[in-house]
C-alpha atoms as a PDB file:
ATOM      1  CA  UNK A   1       2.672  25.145 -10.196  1.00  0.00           C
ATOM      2  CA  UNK A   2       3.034  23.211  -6.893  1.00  0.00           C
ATOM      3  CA  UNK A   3       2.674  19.272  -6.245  1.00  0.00           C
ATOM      4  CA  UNK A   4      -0.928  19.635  -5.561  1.00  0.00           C
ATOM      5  CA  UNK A   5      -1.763  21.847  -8.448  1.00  0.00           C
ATOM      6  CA  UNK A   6       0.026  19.325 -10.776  1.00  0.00           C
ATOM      7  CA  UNK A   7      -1.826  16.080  -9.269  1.00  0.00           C
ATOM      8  CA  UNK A   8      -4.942  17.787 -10.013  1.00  0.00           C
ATOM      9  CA  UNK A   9      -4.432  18.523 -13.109  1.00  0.00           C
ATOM     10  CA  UNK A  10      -2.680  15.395 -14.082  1.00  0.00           C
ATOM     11  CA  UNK A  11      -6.299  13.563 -12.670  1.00  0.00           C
ATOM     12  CA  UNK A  12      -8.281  16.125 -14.589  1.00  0.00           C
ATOM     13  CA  UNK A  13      -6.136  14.980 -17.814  1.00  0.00           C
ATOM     14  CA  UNK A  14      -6.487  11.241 -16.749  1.00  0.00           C
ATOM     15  CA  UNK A  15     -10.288  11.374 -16.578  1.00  0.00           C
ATOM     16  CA  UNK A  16     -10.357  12.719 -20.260  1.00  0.00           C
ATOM     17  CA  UNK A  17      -8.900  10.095 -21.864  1.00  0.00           C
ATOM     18  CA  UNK A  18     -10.840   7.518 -23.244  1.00  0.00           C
ATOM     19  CA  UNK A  19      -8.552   5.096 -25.117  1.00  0.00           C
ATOM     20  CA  UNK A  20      -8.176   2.132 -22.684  1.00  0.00           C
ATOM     21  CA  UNK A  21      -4.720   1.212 -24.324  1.00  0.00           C
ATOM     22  CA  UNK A  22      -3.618   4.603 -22.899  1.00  0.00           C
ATOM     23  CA  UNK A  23      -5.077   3.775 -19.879  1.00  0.00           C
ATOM     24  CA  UNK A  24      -3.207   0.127 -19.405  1.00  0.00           C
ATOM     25  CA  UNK A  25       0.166   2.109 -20.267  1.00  0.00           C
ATOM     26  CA  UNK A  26      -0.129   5.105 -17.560  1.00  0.00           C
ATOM     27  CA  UNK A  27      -1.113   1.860 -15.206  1.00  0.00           C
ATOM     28  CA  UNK A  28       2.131  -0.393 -15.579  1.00  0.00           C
ATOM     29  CA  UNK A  29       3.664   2.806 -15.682  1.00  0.00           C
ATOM     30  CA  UNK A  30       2.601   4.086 -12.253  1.00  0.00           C
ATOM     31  CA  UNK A  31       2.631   0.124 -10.640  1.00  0.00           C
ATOM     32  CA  UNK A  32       6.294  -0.182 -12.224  1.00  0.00           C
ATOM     33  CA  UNK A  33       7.296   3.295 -11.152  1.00  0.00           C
ATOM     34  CA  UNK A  34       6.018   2.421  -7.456  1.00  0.00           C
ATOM     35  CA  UNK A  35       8.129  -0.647  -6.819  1.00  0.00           C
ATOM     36  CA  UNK A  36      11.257   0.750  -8.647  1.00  0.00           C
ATOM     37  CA  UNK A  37      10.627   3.610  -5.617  1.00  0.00           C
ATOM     38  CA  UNK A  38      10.024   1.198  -3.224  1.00  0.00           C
ATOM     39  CA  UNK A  39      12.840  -0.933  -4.125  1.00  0.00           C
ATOM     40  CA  UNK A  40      15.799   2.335  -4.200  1.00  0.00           C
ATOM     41  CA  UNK A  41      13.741   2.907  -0.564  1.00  0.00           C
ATOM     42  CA  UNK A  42      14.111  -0.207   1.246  1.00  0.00           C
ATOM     43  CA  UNK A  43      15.745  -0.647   4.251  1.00  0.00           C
ATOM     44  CA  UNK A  44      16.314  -4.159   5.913  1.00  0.00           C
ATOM     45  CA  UNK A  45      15.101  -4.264   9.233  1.00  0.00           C
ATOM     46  CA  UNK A  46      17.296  -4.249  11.881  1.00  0.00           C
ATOM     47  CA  UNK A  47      17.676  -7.830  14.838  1.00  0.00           C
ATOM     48  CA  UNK A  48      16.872  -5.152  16.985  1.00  0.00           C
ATOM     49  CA  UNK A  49      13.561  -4.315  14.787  1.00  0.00           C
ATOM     50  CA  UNK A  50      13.115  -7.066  14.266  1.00  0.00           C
ATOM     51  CA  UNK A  51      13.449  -8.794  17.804  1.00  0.00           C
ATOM     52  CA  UNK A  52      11.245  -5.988  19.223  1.00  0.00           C
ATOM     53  CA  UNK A  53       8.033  -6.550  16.668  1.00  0.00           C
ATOM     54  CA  UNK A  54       8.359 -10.631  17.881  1.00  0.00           C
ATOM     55  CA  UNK A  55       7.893  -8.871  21.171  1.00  0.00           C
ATOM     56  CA  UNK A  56       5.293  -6.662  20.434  1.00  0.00           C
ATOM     57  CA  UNK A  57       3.431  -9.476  18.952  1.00  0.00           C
ATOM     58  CA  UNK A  58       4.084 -12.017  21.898  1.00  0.00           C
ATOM     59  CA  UNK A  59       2.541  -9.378  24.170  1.00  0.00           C
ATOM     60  CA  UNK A  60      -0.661  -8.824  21.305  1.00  0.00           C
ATOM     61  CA  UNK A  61      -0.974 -12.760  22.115  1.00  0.00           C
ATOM     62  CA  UNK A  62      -0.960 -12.269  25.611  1.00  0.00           C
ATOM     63  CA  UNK A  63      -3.164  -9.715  25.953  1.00  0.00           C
ATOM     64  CA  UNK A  64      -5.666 -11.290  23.746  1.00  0.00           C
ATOM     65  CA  UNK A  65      -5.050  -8.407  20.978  1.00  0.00           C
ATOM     66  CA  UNK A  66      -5.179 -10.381  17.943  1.00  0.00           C
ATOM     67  CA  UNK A  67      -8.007 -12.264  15.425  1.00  0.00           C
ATOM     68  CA  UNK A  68      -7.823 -15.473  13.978  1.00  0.00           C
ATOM     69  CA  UNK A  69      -7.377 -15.102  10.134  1.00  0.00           C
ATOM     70  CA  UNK A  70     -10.908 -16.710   9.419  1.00  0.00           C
ATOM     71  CA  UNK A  71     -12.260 -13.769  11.613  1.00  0.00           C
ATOM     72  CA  UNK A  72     -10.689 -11.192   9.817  1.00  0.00           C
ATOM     73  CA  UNK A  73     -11.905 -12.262   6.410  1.00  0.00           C
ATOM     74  CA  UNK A  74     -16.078 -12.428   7.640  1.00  0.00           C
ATOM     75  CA  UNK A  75     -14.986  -8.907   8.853  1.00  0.00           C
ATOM     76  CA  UNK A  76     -13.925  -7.965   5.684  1.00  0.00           C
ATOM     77  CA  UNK A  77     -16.517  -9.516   3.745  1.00  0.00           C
ATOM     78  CA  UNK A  78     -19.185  -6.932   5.939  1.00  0.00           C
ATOM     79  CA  UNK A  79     -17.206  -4.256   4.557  1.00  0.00           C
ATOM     80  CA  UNK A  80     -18.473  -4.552   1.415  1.00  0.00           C
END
């Protein structure tokens, strides 16, 4: 059975249960499992990164490419 096959089937399995305490283990399970994976994957960011994003978002700035926070949460709020 490939990946695919296997995430289906593990949703399939998922939807069927119906015991909530199940439920709240698979959850830390999968949020615990994710930043254990994120933390064996992370890389610090290089000065050189890290001096080209400033860059990138000096010339955002410049260019008038960015939104005030304010403005981004009444855009998220129509979202919904």
């Amino acid at each position: 059975m490939n990946l695919e096959a296997r995430k289906i089937s593990l949703v399939q399995e998922f939807l069927n249960i119906n015991n909530e305490k199940i439920i709240a283990v698979l959850e830390n399970f999968i949020i615990r499992s994710k930043s254990i994976n994120f933390d064996e994957n992370f890389e610090p960011m290089t000065m050189e990164k890290f001096n080209t994003e400033i860059d990138l978002a000096l010339e955002d700035e410049k260019n008038n490419r960015i939104i005030a926070a304010i403005d981004l949460k009444a855009q998220i709020q129509e979202w919904n």
